[in-house]
PDB file of N, CA and C in Angstrom:
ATOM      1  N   UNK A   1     108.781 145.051  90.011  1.00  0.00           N
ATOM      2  CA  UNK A   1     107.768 145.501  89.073  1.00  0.00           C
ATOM      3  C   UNK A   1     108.326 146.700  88.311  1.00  0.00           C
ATOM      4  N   UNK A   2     108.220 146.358  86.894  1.00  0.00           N
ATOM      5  CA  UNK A   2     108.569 148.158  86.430  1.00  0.00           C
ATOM      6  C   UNK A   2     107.790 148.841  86.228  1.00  0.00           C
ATOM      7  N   UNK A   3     107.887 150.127  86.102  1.00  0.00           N
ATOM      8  CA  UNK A   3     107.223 151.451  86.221  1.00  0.00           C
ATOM      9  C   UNK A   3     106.656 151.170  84.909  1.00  0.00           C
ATOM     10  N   UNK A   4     105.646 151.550  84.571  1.00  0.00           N
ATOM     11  CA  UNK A   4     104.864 151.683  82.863  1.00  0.00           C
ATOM     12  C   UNK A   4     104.483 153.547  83.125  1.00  0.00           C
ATOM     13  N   UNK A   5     104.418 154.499  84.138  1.00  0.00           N
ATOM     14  CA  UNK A   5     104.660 155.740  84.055  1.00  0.00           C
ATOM     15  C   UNK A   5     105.282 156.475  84.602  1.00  0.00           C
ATOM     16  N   UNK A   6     106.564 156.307  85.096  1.00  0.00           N
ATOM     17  CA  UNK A   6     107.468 157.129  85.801  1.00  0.00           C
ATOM     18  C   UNK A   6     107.381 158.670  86.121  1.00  0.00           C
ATOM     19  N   UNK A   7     107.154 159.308  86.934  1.00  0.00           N
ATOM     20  CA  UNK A   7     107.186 160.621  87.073  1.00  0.00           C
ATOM     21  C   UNK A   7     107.604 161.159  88.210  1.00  0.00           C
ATOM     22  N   UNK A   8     108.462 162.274  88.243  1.00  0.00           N
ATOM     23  CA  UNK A   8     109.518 162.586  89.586  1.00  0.00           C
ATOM     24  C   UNK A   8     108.572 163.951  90.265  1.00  0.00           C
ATOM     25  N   UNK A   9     108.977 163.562  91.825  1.00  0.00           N
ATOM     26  CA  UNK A   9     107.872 164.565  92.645  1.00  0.00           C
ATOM     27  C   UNK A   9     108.641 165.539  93.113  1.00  0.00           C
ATOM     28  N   UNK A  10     108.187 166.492  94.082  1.00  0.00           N
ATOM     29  CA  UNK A  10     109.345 167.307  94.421  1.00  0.00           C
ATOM     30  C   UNK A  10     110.417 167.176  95.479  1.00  0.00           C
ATOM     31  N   UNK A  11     110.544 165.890  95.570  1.00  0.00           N
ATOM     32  CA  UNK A  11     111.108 165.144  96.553  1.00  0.00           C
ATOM     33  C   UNK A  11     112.548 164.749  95.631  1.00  0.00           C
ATOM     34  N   UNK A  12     112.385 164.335  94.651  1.00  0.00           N
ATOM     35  CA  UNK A  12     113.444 164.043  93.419  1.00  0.00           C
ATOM     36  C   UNK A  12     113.349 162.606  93.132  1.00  0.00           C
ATOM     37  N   UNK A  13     112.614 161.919  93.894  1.00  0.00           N
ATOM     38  CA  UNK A  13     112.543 160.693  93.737  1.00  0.00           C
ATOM     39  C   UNK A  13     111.066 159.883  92.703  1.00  0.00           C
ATOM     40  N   UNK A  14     111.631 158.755  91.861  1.00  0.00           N
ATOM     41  CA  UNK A  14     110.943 158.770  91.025  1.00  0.00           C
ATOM     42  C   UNK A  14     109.387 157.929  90.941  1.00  0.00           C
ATOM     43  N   UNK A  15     108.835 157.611  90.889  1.00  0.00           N
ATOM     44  CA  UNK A  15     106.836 157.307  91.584  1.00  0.00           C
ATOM     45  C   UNK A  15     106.440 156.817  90.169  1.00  0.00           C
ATOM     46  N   UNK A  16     105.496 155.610  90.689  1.00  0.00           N
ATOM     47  CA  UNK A  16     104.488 155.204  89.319  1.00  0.00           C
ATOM     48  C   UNK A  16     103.571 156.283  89.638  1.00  0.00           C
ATOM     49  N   UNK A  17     103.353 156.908  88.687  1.00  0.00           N
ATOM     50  CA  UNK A  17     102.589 157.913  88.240  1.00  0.00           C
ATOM     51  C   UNK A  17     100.937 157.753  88.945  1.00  0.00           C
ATOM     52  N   UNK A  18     100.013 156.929  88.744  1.00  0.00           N
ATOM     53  CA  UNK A  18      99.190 156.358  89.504  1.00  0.00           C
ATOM     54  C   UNK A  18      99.327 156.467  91.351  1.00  0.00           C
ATOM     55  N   UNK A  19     100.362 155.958  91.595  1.00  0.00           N
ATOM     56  CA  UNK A  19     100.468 155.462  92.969  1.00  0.00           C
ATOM     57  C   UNK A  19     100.700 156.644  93.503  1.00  0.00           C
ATOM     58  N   UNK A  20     101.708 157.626  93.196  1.00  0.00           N
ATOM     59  CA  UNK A  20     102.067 159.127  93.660  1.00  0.00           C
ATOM     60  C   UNK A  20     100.545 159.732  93.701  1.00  0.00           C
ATOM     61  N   UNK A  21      99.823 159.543  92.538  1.00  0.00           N
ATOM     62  CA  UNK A  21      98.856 160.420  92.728  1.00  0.00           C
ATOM     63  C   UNK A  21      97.721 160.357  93.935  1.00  0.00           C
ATOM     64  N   UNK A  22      97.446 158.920  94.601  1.00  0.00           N
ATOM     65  CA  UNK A  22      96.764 158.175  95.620  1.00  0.00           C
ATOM     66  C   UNK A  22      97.579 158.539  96.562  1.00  0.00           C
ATOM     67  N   UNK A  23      98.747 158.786  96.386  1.00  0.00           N
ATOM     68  CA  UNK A  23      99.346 159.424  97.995  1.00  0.00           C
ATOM     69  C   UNK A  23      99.470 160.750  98.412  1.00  0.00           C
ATOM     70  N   UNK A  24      99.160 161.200  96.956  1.00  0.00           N
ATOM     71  CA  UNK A  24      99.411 163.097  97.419  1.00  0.00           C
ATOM     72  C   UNK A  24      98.034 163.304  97.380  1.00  0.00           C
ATOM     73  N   UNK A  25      96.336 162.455  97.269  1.00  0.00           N
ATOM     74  CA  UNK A  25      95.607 163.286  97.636  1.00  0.00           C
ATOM     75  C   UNK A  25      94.972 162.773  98.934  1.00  0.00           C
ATOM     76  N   UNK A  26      95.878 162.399  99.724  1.00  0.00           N
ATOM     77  CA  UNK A  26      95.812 162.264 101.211  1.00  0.00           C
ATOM     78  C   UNK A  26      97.220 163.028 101.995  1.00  0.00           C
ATOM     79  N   UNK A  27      98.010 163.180 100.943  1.00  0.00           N
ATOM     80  CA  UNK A  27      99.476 163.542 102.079  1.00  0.00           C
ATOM     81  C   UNK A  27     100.390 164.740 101.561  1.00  0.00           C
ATOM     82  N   UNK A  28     100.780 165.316 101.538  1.00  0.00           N
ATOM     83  CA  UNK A  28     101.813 166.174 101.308  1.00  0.00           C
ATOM     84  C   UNK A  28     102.875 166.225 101.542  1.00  0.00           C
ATOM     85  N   UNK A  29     103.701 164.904 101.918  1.00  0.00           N
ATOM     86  CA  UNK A  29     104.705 164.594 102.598  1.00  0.00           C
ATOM     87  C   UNK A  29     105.490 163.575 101.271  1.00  0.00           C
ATOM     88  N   UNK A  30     106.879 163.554 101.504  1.00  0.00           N
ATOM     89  CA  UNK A  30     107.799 162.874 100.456  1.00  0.00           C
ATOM     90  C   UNK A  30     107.012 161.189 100.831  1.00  0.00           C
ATOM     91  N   UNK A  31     106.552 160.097 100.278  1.00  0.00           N
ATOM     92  CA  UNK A  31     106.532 158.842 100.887  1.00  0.00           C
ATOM     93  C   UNK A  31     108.270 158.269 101.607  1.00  0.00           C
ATOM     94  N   UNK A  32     108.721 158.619 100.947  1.00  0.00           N
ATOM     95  CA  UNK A  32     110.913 158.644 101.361  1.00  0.00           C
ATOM     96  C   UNK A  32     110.823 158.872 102.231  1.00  0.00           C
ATOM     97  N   UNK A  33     110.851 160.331 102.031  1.00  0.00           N
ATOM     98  CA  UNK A  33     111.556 160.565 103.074  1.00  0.00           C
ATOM     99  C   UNK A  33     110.766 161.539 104.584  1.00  0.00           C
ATOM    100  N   UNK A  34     109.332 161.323 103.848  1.00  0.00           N
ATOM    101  CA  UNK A  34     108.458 162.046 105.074  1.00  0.00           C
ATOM    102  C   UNK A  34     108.284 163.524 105.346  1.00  0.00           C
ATOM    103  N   UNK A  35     109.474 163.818 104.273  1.00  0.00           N
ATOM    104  CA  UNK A  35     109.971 165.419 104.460  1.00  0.00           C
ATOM    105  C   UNK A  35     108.147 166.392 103.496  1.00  0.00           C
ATOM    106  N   UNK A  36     108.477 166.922 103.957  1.00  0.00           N
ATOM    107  CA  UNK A  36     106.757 168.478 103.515  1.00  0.00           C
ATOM    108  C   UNK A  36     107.387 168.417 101.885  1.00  0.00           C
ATOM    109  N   UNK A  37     106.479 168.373 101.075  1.00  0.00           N
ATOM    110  CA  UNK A  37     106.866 168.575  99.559  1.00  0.00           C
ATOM    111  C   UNK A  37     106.902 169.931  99.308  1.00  0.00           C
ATOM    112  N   UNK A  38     107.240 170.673  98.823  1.00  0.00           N
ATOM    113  CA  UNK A  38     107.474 172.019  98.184  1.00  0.00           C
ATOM    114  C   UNK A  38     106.044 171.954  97.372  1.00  0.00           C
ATOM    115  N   UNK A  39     106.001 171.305  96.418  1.00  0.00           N
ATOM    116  CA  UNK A  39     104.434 171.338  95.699  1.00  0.00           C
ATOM    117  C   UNK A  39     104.002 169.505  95.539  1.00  0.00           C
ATOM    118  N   UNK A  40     103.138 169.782  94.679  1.00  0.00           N
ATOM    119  CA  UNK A  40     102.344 168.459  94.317  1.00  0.00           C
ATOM    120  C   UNK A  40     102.696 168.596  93.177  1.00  0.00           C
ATOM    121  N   UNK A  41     103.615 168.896  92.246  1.00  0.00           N
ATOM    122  CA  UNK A  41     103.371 169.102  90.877  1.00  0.00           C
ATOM    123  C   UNK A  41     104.359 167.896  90.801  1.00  0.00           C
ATOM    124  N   UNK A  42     103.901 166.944  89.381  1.00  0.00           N
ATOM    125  CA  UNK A  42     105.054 165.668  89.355  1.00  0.00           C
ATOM    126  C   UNK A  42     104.998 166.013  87.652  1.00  0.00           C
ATOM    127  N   UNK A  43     106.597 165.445  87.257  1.00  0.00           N
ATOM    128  CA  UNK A  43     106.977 166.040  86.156  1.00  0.00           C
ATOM    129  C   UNK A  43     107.403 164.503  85.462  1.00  0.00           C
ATOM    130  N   UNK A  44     106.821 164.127  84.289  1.00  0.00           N
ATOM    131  CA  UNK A  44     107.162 162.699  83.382  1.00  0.00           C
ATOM    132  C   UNK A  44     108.665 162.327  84.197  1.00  0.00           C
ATOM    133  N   UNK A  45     109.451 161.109  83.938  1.00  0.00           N
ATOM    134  CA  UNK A  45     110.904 161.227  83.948  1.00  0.00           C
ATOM    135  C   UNK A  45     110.629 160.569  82.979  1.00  0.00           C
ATOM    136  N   UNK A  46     111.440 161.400  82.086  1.00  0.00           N
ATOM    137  CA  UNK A  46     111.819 160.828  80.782  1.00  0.00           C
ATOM    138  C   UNK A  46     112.892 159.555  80.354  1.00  0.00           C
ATOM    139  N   UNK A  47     113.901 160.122  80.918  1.00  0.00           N
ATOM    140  CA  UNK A  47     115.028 159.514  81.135  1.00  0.00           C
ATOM    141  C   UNK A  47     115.002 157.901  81.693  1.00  0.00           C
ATOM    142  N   UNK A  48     114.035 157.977  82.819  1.00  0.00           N
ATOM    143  CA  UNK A  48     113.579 156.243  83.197  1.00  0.00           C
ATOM    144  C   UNK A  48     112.895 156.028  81.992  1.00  0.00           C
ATOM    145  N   UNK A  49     111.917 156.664  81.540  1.00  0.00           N
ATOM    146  CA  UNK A  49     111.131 155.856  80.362  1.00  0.00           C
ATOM    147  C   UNK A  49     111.914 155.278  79.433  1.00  0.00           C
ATOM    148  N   UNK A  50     112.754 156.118  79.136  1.00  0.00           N
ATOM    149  CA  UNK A  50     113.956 155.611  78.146  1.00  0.00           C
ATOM    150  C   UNK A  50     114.700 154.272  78.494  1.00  0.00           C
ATOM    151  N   UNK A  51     114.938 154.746  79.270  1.00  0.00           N
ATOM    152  CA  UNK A  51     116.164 153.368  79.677  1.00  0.00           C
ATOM    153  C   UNK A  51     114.900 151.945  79.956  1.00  0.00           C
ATOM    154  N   UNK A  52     113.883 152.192  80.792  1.00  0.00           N
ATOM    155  CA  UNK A  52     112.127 151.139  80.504  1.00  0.00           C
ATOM    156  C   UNK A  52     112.770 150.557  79.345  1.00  0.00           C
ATOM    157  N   UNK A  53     111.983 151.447  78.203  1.00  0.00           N
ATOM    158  CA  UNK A  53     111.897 150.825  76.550  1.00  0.00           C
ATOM    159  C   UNK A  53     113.137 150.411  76.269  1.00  0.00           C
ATOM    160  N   UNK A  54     114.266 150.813  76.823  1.00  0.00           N
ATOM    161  CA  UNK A  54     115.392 150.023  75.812  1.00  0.00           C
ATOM    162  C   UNK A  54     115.337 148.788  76.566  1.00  0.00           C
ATOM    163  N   UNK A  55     115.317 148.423  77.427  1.00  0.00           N
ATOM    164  CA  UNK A  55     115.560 147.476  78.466  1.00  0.00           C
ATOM    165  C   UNK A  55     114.648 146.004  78.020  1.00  0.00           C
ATOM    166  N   UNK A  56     113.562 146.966  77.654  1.00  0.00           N
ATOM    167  CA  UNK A  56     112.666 145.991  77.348  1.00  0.00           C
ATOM    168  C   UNK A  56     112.271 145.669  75.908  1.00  0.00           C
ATOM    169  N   UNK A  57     113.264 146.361  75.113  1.00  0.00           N
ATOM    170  CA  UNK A  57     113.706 146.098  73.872  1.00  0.00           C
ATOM    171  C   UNK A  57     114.677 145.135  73.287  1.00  0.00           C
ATOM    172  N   UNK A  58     115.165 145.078  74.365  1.00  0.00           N
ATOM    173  CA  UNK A  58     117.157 143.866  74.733  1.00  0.00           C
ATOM    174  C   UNK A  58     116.197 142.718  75.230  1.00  0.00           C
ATOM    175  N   UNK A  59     114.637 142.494  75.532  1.00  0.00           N
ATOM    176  CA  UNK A  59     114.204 141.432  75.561  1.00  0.00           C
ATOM    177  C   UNK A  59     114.112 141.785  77.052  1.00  0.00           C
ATOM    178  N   UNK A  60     114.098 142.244  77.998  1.00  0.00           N
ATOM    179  CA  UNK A  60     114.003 142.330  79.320  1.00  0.00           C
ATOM    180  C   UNK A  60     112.735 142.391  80.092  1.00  0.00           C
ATOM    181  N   UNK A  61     112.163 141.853  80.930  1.00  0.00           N
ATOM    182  CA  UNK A  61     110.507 141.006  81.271  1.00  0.00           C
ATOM    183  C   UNK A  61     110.664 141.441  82.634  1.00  0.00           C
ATOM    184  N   UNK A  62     109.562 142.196  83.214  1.00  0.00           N
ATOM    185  CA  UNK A  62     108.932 142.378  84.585  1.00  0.00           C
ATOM    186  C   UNK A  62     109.145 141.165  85.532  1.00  0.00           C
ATOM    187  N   UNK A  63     109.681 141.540  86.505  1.00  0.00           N
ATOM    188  CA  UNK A  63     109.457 140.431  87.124  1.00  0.00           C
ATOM    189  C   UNK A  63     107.992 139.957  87.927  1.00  0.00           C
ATOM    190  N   UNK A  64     107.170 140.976  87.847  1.00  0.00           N
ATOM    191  CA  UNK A  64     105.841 140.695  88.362  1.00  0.00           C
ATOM    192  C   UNK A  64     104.560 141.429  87.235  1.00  0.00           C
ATOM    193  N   UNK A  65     103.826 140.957  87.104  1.00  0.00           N
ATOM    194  CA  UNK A  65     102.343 141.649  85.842  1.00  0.00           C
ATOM    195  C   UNK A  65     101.871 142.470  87.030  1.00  0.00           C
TER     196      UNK A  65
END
């Protein structure tokens, strides 16, 4: 499935934006790696969005809706 909002936690790892948010308001923990997050603050990744849109500009299709 691809991401339609990518955003990186303080874990460094990157989360549909939605789904991170359903897990940090039960947990405070990396989903990874289990480790204590430093904060809750999650920051766009730009950089995946980018490479998303080109990808799916070259004609490239989700493998799941």
């Amino acid at each position: 499935k691809v991401m339609k909002n990518p955003c990186l936690a303080a874990d460094g790892y990157s989360y549909e934006h939605d789904a991170i948010v359903m897990w940090l308001c039960d947990q405070n923990t990396s989903p990874v790696t289990k480790a204590q997050l430093r904060d809750k603050k999650l920051v766009p990744n730009l950089s995946l969005m980018s490479a998303i849109a080109s990808w799916m500009a070259q004609g490239g299709r989700p493998l799941m809706e």
